[in-house]
PDB file of N, CA and C in Angstrom:
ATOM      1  N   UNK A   1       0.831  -1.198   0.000  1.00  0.00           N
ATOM      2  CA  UNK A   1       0.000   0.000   0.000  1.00  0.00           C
ATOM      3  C   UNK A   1       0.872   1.258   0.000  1.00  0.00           C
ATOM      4  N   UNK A   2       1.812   1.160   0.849  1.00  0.00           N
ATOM      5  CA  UNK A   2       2.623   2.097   0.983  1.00  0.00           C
ATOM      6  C   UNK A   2       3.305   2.504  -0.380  1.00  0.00           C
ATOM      7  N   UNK A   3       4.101   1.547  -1.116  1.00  0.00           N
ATOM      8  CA  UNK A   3       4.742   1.534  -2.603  1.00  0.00           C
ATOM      9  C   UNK A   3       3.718   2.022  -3.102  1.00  0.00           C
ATOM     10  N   UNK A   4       2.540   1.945  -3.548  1.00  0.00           N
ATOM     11  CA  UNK A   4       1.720   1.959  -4.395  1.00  0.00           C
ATOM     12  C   UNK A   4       1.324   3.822  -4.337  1.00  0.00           C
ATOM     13  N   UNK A   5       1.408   4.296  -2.985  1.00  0.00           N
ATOM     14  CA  UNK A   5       0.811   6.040  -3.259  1.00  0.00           C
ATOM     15  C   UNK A   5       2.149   6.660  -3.267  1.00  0.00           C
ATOM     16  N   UNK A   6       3.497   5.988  -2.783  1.00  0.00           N
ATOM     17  CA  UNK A   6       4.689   6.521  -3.317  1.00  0.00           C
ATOM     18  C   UNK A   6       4.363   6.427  -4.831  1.00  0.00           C
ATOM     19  N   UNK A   7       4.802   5.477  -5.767  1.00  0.00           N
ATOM     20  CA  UNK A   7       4.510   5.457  -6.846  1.00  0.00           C
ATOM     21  C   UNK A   7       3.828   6.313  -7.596  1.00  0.00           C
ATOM     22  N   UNK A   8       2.359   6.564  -7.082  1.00  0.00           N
ATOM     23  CA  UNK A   8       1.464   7.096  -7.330  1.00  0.00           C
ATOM     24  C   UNK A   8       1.709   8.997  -7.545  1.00  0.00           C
ATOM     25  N   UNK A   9       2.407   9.356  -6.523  1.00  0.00           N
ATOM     26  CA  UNK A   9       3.013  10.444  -6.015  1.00  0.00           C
ATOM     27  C   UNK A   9       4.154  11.055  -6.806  1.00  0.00           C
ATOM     28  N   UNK A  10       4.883   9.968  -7.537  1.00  0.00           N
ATOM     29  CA  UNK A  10       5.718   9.780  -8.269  1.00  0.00           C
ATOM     30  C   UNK A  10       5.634  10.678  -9.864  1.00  0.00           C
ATOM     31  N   UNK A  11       4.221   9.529 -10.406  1.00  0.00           N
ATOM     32  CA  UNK A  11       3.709  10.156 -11.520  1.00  0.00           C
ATOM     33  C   UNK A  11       3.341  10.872 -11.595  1.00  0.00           C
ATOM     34  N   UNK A  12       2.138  11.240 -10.720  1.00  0.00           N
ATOM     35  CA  UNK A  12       1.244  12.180 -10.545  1.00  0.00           C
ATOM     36  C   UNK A  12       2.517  14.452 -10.592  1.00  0.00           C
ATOM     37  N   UNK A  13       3.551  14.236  -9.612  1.00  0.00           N
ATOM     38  CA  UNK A  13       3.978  14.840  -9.518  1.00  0.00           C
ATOM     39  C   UNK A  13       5.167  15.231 -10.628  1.00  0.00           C
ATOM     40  N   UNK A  14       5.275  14.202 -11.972  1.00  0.00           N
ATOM     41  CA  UNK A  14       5.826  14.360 -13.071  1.00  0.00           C
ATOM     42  C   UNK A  14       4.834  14.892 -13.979  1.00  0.00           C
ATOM     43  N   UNK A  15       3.732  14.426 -13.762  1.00  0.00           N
ATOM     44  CA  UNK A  15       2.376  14.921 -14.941  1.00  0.00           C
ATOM     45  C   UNK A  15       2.434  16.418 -14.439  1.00  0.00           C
ATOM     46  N   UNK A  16       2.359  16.665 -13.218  1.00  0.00           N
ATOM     47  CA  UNK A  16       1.585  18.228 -12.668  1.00  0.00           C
ATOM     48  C   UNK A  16       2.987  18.940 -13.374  1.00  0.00           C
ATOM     49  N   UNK A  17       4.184  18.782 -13.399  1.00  0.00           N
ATOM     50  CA  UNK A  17       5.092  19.665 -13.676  1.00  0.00           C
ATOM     51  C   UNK A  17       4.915  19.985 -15.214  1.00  0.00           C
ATOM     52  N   UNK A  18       4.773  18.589 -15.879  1.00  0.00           N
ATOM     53  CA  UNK A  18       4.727  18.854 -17.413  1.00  0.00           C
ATOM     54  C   UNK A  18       3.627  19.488 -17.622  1.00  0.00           C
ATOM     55  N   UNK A  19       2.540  19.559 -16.882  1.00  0.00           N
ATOM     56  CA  UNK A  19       1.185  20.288 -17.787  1.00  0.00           C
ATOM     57  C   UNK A  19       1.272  21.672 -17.853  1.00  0.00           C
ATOM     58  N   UNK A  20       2.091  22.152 -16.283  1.00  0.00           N
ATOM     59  CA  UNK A  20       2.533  23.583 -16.048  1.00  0.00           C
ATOM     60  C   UNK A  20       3.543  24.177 -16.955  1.00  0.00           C
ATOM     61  N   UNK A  21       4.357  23.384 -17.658  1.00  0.00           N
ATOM     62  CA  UNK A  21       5.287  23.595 -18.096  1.00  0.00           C
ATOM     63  C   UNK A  21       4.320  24.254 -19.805  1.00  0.00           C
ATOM     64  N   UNK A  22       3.551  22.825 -19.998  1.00  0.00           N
ATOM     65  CA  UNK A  22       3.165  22.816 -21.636  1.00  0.00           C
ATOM     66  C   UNK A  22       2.475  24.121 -21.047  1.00  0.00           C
ATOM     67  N   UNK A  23       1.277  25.072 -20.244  1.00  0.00           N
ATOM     68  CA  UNK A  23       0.575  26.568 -19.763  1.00  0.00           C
ATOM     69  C   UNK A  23       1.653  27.596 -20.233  1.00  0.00           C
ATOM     70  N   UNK A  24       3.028  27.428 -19.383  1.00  0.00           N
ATOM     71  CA  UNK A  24       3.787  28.614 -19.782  1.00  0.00           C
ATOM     72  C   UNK A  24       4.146  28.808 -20.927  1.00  0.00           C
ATOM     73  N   UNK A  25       3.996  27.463 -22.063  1.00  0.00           N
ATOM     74  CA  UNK A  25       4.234  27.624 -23.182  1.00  0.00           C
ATOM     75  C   UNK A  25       3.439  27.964 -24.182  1.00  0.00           C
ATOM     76  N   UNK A  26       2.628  27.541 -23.897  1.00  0.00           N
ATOM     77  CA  UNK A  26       1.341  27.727 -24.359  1.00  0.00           C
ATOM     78  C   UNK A  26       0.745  29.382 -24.379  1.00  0.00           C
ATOM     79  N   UNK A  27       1.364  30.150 -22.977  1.00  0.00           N
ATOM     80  CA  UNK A  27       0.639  31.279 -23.286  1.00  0.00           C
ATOM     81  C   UNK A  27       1.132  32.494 -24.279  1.00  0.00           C
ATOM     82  N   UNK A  28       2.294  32.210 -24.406  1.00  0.00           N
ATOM     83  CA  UNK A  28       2.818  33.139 -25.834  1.00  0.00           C
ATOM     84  C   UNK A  28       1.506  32.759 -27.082  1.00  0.00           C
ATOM     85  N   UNK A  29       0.765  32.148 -26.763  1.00  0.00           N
ATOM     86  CA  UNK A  29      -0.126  31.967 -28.523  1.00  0.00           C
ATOM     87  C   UNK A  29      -0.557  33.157 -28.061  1.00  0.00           C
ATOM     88  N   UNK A  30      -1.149  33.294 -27.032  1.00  0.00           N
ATOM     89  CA  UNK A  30      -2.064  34.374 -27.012  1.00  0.00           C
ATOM     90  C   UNK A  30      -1.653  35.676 -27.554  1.00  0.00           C
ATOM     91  N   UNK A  31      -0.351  35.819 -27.452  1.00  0.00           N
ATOM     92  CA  UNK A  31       0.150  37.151 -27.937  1.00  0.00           C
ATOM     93  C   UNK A  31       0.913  37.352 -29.557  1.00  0.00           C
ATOM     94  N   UNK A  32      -0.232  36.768 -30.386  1.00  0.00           N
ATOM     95  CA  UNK A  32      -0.565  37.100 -31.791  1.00  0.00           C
ATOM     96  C   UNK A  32      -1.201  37.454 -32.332  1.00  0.00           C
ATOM     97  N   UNK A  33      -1.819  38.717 -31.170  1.00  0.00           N
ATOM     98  CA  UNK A  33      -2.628  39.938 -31.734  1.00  0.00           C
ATOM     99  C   UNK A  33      -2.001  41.247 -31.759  1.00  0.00           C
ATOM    100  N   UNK A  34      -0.766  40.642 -31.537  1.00  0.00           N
ATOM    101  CA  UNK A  34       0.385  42.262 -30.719  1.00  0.00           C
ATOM    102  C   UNK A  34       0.216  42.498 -29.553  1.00  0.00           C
ATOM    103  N   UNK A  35      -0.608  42.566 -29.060  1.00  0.00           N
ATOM    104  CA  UNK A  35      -0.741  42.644 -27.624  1.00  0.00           C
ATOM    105  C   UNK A  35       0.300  41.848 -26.476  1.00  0.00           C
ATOM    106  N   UNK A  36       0.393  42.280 -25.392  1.00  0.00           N
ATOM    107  CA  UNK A  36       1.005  41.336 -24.769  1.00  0.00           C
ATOM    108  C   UNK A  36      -0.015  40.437 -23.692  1.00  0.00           C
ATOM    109  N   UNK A  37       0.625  38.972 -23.590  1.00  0.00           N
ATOM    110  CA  UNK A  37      -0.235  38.051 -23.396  1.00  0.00           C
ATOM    111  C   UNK A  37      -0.642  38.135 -21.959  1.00  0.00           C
ATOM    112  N   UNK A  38       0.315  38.827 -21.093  1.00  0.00           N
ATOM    113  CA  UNK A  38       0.040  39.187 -19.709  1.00  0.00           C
ATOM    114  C   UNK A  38      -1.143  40.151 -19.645  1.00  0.00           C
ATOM    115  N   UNK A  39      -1.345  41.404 -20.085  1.00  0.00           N
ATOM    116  CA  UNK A  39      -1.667  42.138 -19.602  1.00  0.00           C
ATOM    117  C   UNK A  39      -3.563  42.474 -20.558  1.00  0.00           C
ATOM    118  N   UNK A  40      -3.700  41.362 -21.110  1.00  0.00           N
ATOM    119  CA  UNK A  40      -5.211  41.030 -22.074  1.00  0.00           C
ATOM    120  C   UNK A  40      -5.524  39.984 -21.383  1.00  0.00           C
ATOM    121  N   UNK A  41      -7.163  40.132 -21.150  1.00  0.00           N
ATOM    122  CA  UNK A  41      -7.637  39.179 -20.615  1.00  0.00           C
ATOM    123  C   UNK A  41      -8.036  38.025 -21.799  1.00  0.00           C
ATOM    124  N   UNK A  42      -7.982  36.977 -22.224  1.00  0.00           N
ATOM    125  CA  UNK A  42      -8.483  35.755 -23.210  1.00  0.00           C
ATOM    126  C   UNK A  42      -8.985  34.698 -22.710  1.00  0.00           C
ATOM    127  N   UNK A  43     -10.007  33.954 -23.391  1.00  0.00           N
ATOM    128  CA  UNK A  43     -10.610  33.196 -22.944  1.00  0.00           C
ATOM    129  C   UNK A  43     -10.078  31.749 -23.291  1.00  0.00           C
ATOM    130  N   UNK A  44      -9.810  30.924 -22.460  1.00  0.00           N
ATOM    131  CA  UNK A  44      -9.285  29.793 -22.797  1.00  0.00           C
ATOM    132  C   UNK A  44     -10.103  28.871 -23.494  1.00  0.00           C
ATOM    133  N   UNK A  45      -9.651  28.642 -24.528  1.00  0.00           N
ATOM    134  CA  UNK A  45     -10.184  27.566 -25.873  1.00  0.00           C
ATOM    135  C   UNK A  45      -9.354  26.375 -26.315  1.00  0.00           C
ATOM    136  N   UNK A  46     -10.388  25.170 -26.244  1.00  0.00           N
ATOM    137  CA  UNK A  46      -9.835  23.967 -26.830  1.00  0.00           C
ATOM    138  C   UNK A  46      -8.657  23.302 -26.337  1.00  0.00           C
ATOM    139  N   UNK A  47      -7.539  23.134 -26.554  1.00  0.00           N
ATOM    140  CA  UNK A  47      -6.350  22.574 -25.741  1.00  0.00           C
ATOM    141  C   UNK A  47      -5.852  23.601 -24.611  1.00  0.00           C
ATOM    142  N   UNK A  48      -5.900  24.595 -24.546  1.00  0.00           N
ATOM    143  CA  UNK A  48      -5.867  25.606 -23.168  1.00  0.00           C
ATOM    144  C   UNK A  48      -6.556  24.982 -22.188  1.00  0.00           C
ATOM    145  N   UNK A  49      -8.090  25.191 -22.501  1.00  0.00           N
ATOM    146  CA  UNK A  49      -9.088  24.934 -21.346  1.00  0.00           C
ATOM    147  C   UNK A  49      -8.636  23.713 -20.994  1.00  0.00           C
ATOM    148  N   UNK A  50      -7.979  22.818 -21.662  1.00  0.00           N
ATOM    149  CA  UNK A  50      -8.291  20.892 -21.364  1.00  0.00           C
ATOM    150  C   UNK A  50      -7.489  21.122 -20.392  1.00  0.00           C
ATOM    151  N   UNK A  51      -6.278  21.289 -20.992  1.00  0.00           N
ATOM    152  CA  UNK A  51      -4.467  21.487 -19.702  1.00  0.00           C
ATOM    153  C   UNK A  51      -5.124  22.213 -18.799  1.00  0.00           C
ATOM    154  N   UNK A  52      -5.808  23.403 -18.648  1.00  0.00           N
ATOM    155  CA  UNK A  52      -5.983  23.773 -17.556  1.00  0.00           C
ATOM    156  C   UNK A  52      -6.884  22.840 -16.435  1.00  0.00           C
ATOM    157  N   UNK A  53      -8.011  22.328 -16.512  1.00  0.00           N
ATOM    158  CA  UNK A  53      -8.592  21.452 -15.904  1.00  0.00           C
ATOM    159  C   UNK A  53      -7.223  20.058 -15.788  1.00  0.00           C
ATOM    160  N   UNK A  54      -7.011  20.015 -17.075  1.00  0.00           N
ATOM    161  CA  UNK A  54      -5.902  18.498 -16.290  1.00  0.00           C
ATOM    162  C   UNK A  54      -4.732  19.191 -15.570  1.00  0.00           C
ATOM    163  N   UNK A  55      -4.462  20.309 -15.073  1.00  0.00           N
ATOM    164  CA  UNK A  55      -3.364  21.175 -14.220  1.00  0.00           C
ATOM    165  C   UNK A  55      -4.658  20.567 -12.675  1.00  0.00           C
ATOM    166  N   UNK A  56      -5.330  21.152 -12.768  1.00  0.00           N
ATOM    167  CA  UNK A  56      -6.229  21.405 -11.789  1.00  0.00           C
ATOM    168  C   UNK A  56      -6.698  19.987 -10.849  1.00  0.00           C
ATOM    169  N   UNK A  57      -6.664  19.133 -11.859  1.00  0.00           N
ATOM    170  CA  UNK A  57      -7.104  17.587 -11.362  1.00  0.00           C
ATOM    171  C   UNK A  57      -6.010  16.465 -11.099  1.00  0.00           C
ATOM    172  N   UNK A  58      -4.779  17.331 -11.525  1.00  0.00           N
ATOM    173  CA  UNK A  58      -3.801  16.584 -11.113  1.00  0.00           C
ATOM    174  C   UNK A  58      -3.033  16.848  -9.776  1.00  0.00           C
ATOM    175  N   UNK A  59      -3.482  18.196  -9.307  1.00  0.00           N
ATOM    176  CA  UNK A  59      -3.259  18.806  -8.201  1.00  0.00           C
ATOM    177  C   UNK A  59      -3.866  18.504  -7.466  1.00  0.00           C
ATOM    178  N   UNK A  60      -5.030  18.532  -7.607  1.00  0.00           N
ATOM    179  CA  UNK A  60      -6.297  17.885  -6.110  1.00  0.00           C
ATOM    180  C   UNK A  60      -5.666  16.570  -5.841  1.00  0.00           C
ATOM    181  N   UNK A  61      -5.568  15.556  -7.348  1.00  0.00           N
ATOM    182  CA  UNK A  61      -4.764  14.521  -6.696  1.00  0.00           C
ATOM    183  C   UNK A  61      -3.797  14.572  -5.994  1.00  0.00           C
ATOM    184  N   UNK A  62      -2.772  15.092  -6.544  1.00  0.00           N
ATOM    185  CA  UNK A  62      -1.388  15.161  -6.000  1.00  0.00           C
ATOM    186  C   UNK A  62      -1.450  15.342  -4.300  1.00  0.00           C
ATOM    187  N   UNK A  63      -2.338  16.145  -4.260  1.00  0.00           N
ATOM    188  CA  UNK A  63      -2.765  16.533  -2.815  1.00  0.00           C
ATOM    189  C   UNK A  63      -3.138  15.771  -1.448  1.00  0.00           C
ATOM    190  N   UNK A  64      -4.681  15.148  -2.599  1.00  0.00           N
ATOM    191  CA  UNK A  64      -5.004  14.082  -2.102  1.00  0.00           C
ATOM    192  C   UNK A  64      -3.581  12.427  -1.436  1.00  0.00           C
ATOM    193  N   UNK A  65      -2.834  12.418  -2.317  1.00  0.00           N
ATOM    194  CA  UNK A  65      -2.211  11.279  -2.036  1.00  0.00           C
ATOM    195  C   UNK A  65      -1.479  12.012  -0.869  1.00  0.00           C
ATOM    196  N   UNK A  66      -0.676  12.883  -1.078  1.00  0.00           N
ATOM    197  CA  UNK A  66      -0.170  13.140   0.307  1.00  0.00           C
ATOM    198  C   UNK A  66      -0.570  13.518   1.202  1.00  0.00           C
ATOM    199  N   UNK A  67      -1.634  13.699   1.657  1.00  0.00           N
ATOM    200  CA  UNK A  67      -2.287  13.773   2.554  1.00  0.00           C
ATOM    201  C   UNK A  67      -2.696  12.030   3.279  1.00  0.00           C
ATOM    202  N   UNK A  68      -3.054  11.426   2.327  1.00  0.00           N
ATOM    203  CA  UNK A  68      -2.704   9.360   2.472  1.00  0.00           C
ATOM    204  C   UNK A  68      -1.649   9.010   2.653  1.00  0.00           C
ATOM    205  N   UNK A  69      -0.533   9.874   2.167  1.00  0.00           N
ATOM    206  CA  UNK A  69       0.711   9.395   2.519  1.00  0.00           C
ATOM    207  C   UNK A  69       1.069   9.748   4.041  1.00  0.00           C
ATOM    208  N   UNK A  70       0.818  10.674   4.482  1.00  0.00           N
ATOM    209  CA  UNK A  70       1.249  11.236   5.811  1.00  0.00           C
ATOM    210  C   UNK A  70       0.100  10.484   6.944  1.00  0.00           C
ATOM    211  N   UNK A  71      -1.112   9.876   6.307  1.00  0.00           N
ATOM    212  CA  UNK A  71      -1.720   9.687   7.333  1.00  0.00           C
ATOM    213  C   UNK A  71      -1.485   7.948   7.655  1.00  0.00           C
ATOM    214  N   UNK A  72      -0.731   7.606   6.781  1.00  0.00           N
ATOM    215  CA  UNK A  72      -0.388   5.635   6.517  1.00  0.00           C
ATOM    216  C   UNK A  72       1.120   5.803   7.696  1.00  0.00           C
ATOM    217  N   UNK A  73       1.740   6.975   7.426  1.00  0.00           N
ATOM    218  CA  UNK A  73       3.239   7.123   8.040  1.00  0.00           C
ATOM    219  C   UNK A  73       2.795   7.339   9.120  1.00  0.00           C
ATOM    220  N   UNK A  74       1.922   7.817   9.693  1.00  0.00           N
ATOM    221  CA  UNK A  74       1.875   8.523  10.903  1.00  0.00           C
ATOM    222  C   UNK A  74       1.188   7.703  11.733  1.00  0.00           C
ATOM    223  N   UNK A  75       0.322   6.647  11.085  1.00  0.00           N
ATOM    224  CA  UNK A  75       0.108   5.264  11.805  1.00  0.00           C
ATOM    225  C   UNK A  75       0.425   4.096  11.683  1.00  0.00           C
TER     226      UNK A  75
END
């Protein structure tokens, strides 16, 4: 049980980095109106919106397990 939310913790915390990673890259599209991409508000469309929800659901997980992890160690 223990291996298994290490593990778990493992991936989970390789996915959350790459999705953040593909966001920061991702947000230069926005700024191919001239504008700069910071300072315009845009609405997230199609592969934006997805990464953002899979940023979001990989975090609750991520969360979730360590919070199982600390409570398996601690008993």
């Amino acid at each position: 049980m223990e291996t298994a939310i290490e593990i778990g913790l493992i991936i989970t915390s390789i996915a959350l980095i790459a999705s953040v990673i593909l966001q920061s890259k991702g947000a230069g599209l926005g700024g191919l109106t001239g504008a700069e991409s910071g300072s315009v508000f845009s609405a997230r469309r199609g592969i934006e919106r997805t990464l953002f929800y899979v940023t979001i659901g990989l975090s609750v997980l991520f969360f979730i397990l360590a919070i199982l992890a600390i409570l398996i160690y601690r008993f």
